[in-house]
N, C-alpha and C. Protein backbone atom coordinates (compact mmCIF):
# COMPACT_ATOMS: atom_id res chain seq x y z
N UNK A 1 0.85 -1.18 0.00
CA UNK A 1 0.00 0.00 0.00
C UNK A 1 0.89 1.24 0.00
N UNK A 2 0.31 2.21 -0.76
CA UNK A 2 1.55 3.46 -1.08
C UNK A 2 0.10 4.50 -0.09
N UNK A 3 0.53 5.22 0.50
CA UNK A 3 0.08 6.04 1.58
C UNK A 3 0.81 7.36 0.95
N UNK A 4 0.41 8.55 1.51
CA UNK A 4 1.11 10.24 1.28
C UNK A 4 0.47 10.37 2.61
N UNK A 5 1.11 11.04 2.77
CA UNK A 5 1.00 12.08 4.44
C UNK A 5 -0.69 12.84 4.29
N UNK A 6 -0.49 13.42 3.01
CA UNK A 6 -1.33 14.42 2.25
C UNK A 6 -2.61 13.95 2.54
N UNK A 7 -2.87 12.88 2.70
CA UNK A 7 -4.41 11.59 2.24
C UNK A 7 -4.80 12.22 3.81
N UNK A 8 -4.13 12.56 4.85
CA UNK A 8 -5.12 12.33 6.14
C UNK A 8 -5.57 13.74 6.04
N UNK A 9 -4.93 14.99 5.13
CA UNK A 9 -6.08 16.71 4.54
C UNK A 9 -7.48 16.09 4.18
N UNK A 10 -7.53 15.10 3.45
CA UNK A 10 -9.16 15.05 2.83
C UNK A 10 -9.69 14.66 4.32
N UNK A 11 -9.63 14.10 5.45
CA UNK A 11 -10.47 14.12 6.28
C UNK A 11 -10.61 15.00 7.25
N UNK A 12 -9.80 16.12 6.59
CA UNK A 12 -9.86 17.46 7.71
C UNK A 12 -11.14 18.39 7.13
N UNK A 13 -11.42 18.08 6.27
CA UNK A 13 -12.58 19.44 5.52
C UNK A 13 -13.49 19.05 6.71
N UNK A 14 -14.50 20.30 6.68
CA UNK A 14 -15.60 20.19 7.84
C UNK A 14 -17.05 19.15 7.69
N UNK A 15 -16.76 18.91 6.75
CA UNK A 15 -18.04 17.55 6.36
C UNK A 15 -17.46 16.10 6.49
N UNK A 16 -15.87 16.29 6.25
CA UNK A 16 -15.47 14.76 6.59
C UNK A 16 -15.12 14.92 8.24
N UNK A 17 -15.15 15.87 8.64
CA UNK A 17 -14.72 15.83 9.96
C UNK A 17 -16.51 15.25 10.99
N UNK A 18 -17.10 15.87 10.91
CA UNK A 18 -18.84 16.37 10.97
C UNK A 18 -19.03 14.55 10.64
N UNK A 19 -18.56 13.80 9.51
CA UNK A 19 -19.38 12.32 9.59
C UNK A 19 -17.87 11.58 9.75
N UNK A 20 -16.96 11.80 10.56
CA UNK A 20 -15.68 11.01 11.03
C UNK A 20 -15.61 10.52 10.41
N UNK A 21 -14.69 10.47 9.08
CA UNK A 21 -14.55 9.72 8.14
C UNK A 21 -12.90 9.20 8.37
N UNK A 22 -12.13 8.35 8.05
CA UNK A 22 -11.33 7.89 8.07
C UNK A 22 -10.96 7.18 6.91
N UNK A 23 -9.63 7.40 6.68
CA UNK A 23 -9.05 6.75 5.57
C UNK A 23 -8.26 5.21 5.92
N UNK A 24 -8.92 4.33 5.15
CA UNK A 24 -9.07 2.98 5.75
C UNK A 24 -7.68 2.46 5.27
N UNK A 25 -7.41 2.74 3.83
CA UNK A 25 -6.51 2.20 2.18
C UNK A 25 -6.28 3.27 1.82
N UNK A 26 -4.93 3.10 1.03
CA UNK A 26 -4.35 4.25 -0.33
C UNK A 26 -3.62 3.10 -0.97
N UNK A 27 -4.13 3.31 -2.07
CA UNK A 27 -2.90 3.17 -3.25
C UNK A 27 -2.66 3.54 -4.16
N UNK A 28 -2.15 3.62 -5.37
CA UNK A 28 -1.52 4.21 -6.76
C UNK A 28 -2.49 5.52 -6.90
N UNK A 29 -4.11 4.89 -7.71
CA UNK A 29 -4.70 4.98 -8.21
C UNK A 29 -6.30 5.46 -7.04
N UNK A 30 -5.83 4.66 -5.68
CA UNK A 30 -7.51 4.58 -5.27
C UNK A 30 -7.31 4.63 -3.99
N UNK A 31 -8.37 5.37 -3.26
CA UNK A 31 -8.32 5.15 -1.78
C UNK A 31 -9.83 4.25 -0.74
N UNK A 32 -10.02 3.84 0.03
CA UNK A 32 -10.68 3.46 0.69
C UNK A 32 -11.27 4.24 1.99
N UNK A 33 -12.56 4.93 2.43
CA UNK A 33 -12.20 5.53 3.39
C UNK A 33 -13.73 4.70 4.46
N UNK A 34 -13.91 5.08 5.62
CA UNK A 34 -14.86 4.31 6.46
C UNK A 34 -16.11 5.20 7.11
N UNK A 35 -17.30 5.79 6.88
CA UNK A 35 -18.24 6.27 7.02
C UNK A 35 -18.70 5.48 8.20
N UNK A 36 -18.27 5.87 9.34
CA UNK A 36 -19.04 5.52 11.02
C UNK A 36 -20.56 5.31 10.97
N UNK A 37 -21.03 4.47 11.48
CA UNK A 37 -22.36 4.20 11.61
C UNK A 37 -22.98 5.33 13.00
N UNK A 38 -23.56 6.31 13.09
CA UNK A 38 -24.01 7.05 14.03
C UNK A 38 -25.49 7.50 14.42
N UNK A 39 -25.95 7.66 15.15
CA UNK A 39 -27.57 7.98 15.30
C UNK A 39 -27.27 9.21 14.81
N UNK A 40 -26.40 10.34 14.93
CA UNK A 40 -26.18 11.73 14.18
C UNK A 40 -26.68 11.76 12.38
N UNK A 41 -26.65 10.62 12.01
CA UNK A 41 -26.59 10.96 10.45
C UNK A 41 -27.69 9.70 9.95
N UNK A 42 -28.65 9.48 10.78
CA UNK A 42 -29.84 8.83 10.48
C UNK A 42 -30.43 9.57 9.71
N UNK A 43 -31.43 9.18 8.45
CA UNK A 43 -31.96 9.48 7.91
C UNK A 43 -33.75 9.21 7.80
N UNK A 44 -33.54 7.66 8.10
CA UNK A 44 -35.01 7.19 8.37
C UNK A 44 -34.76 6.38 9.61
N UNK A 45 -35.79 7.43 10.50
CA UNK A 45 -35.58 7.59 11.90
C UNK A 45 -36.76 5.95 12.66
N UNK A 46 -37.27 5.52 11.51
CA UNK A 46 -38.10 3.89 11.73
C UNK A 46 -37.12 2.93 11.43
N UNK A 47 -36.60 2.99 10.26
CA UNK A 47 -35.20 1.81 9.94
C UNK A 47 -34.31 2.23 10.26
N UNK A 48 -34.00 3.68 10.86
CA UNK A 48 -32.70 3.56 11.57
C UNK A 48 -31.24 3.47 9.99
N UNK A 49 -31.67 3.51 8.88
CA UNK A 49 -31.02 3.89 7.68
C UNK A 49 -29.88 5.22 7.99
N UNK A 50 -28.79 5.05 7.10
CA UNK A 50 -28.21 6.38 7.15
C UNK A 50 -28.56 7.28 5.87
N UNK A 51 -28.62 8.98 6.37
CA UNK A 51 -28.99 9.79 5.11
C UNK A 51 -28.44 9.45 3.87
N UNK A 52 -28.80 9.36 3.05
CA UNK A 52 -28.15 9.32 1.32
C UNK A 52 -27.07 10.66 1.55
N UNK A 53 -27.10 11.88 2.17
CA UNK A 53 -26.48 12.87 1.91
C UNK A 53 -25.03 12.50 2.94
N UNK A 54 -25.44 11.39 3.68
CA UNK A 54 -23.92 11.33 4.22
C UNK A 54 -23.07 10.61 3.50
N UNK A 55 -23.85 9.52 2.60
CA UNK A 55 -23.12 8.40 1.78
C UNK A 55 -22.70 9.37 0.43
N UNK A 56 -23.57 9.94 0.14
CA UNK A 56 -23.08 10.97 -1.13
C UNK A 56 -21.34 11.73 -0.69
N UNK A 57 -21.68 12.13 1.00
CA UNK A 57 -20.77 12.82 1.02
C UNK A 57 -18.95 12.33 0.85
N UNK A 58 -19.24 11.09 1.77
CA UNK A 58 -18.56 10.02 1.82
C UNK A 58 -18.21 9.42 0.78
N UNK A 59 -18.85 9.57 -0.61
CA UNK A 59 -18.52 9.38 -1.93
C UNK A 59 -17.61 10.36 -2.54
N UNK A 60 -18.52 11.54 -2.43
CA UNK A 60 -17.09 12.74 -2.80
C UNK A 60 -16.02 13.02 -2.30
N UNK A 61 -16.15 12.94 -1.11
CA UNK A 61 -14.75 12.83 -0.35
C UNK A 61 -13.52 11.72 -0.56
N UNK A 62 -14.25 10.93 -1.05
CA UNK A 62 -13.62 9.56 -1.45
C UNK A 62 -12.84 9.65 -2.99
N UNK A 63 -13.26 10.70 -3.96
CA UNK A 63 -13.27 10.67 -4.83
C UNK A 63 -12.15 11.51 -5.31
N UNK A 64 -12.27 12.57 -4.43
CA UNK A 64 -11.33 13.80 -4.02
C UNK A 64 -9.89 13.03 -3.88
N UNK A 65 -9.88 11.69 -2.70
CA UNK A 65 -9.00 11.41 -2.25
C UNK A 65 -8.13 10.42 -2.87
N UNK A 66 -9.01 10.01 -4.10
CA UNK A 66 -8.34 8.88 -4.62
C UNK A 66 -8.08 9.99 -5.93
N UNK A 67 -7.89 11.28 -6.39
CA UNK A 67 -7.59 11.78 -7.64
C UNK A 67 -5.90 12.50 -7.03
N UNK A 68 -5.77 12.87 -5.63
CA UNK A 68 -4.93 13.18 -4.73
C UNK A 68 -4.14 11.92 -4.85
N UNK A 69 -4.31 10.84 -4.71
CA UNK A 69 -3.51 9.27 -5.20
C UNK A 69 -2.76 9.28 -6.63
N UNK A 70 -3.65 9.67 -7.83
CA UNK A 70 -3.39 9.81 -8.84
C UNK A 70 -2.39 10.49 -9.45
N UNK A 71 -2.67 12.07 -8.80
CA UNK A 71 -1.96 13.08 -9.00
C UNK A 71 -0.42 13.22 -8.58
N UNK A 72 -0.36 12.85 -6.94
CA UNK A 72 0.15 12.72 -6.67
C UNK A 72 1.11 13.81 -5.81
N UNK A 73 -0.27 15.11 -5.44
CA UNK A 73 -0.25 16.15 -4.97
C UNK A 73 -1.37 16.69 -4.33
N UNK A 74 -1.56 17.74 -3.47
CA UNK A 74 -3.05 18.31 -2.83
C UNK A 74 -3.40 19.87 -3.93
N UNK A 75 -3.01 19.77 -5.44
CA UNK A 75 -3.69 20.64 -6.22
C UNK A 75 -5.39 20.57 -6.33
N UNK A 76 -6.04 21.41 -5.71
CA UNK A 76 -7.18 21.84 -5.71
C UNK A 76 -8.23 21.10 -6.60
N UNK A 77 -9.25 20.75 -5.99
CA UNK A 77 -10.41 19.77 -7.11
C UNK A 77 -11.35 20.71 -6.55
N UNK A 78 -13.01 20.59 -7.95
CA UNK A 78 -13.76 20.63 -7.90
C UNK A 78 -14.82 19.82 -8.37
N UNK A 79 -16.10 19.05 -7.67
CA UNK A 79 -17.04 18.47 -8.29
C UNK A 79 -17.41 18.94 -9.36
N UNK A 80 -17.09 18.60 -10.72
CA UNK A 80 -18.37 18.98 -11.67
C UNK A 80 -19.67 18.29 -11.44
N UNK A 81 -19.41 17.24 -11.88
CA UNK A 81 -20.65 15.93 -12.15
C UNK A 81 -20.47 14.65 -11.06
N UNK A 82 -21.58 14.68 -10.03
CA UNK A 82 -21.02 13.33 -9.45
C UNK A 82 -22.33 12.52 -9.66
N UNK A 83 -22.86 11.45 -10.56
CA UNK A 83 -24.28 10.41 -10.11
C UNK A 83 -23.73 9.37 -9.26
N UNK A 84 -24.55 9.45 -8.77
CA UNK A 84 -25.18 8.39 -7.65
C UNK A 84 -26.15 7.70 -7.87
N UNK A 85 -26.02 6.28 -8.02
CA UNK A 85 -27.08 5.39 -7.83
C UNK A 85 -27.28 4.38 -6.90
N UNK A 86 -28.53 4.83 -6.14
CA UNK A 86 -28.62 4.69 -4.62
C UNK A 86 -29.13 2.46 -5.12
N UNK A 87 -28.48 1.77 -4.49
CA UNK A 87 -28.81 0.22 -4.87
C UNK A 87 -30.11 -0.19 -3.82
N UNK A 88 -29.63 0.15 -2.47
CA UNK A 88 -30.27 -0.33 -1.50
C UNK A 88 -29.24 0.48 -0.38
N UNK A 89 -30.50 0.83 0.82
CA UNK A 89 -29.65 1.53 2.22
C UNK A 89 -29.02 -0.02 2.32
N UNK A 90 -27.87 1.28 3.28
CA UNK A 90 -27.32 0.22 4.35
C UNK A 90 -28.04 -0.56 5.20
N UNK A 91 -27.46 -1.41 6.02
CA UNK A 91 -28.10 -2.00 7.20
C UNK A 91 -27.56 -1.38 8.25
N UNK A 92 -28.78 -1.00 9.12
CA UNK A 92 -29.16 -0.27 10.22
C UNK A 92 -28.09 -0.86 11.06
N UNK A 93 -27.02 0.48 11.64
CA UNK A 93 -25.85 -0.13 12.55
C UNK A 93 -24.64 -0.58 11.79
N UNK A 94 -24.96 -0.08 10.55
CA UNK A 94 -23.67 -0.95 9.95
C UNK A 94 -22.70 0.43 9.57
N UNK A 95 -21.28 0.46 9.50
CA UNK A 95 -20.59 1.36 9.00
C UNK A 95 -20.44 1.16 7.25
N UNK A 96 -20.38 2.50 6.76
CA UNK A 96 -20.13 2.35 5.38
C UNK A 96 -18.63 2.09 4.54
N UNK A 97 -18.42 1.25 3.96
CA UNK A 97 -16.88 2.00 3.44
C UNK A 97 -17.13 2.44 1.52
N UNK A 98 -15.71 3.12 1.54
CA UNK A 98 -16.30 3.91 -0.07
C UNK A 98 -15.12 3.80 -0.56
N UNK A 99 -14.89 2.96 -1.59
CA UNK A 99 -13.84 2.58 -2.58
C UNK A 99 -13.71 3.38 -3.67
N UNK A 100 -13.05 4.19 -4.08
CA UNK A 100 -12.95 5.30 -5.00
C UNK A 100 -11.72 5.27 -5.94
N UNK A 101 -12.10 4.81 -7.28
CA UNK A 101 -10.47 5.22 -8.12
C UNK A 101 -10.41 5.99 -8.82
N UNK A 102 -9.58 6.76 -9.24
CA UNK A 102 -9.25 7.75 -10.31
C UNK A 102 -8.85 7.13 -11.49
N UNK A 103 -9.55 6.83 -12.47
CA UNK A 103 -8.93 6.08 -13.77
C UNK A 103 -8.49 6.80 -14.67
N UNK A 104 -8.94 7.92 -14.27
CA UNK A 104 -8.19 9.00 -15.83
C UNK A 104 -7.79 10.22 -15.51
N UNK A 105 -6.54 10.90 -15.88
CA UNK A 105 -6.51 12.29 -15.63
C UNK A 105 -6.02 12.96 -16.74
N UNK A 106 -6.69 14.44 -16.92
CA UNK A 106 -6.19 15.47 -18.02
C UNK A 106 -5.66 16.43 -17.09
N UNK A 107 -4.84 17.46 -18.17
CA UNK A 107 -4.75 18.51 -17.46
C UNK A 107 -5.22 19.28 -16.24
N UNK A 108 -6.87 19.25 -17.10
CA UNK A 108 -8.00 20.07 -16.13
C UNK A 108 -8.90 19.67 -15.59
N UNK A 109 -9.04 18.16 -16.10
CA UNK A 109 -10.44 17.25 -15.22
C UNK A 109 -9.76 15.60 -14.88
N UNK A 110 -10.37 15.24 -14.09
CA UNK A 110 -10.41 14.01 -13.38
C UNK A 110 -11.85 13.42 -13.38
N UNK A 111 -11.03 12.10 -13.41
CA UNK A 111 -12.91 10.86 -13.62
C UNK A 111 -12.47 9.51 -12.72
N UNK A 112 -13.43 9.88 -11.70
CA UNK A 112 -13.28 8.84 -10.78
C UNK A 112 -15.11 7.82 -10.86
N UNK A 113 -13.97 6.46 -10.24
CA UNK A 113 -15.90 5.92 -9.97
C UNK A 113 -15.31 5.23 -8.52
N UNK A 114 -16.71 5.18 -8.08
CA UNK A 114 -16.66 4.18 -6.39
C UNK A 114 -17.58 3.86 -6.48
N UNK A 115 -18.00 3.15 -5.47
CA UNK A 115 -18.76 2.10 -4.80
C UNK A 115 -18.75 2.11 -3.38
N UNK A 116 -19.53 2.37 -2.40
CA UNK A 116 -20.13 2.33 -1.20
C UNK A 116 -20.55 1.21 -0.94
N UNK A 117 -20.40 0.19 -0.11
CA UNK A 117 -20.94 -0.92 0.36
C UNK A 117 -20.34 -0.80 2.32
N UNK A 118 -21.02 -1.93 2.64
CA UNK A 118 -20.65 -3.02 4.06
C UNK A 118 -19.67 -3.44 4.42
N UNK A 119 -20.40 -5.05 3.95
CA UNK A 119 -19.44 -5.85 4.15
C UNK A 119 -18.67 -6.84 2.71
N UNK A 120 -19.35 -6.25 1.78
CA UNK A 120 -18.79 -7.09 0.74
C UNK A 120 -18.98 -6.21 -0.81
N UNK A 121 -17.77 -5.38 -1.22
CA UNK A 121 -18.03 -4.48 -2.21
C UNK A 121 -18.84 -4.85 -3.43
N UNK A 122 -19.17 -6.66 -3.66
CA UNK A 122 -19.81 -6.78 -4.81
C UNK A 122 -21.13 -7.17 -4.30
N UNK A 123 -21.16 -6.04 -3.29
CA UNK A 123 -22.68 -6.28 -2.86
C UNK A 123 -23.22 -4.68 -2.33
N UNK A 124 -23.06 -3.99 -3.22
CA UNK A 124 -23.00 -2.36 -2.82
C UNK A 124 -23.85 -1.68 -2.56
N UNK A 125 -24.39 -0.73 -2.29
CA UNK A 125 -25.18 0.14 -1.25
C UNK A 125 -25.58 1.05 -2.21
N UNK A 126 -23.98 1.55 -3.06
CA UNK A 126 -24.14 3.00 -4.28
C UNK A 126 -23.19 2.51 -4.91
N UNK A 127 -23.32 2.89 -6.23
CA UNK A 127 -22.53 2.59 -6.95
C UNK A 127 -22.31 4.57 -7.41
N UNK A 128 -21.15 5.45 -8.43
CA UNK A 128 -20.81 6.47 -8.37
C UNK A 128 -20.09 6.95 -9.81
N UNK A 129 -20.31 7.62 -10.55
CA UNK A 129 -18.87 7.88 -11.39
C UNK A 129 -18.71 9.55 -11.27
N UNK A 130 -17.75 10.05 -11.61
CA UNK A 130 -17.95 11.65 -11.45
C UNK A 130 -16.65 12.24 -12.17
N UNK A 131 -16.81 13.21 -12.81
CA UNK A 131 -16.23 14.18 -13.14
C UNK A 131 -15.26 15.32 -12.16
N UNK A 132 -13.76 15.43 -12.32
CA UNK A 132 -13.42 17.12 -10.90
C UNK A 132 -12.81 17.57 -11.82
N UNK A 133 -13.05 18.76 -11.46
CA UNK A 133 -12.00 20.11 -11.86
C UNK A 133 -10.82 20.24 -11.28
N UNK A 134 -9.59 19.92 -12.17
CA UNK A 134 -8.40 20.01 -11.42
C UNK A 134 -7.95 21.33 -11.24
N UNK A 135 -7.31 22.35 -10.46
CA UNK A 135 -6.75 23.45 -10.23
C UNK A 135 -5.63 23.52 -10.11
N UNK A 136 -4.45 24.74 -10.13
CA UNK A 136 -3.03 24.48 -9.78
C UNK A 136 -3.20 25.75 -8.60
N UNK A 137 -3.99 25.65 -8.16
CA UNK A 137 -3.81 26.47 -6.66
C UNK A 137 -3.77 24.72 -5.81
N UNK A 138 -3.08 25.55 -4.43
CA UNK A 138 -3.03 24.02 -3.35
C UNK A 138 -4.80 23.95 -2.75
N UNK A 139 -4.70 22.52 -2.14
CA UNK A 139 -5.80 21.90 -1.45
C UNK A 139 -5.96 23.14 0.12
N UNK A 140 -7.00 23.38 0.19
CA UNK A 140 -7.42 24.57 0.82
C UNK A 140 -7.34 24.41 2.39
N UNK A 141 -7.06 23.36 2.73
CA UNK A 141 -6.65 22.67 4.26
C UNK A 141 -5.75 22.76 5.14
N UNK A 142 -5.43 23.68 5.93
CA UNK A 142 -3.36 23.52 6.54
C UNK A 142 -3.81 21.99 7.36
C-alpha cells in the first residue's frame, strides 16, 4: 500500500470531519475511506437507515482522495458531475466503506468511480462515477 501524508487533509474538511470519516486504504490509483455508523446521520428515523447525503458525502470525499492518489499532490479539485445510484440503504448499525479510483486524468479534469458498500463491495449500497476540476492552486486545508 503506497500512503502520502497528504491523504489524512481530505479528512480534515468540515463535512469529513462532521461524519468522522477515516481513511481505511491508499494506493496508486484509489483510496478506501470508512463512514461511522451514528444515530447523528440517520436518515429514516423507523429503519434507523443512514442519510443518502452522508453516503453521497462520503462518496465525494472519497473521490477527491483517490484523484490526490493519482496526482500525486493536494492541487485543488472541484465536483463537476457526481451520479449516484442509490442500490439499496445500508443495514441499520452498519458502517459504510467507499472505494474510490481515479482512472483518468487530463490537465483540467479528473474521472473517478466508487462504490459504497458493508461488508462485501460486490454487494454495494451506491454505486458512483464523477467528473473534478483540477486546479493548480493548493488543497485549501493547513
Amino acid at each position: 500500500m503506497t500512503t502520502h501524508p497528504y491523504l489524512e487533509k481530505i479528512c480534515q474538511t468540515p463535512h469529513a470531519k462532521k461524519l468522522n470519516l477515516t481513511l481505511i486504504k491508499a494506493d496508486k490509483t484509489s483510496v478506501t475511506l470508512k463512514l461511522p455508523y451514528s444515530k447523528e446521520i440517520i436518515g429514516d428515523s423507523i429503519n434507523n437507515f443512514i442519510h443518502g447525503g452522508a453516503v453521497t458525502t462520503a462518496i465525494d470525499t472519497a473521490c477527491g482522495a483517490a484523484i490526490f492518489q493519482k496526482q500525486k499532490n493536494l492541487r485543488a479539485l472541484a465536483t463537476l458531475d457526481l451520479r449516484v445510484d442509490y442500490v439499496c440503504p445500508a443495514p441499520s448499525g452498519a458502517d459504510v466503506n467507499v472505494y474510490a479510483d481515479c482512472y483518468h486524468l487530463t490537465n483540467t479534469i479528473a474521472f473517478v468511480r466508487a462504490t459504497a458498500y458493508t461488508d462485501d463491495i460486490k454487494a454495494p449500497i451506491a454505486t458512483a462515477i464523477g467528473t473534478f476540476m483540477r486546479s493548480n492552486k493548493p488543497f485549501p486545508i493547513d
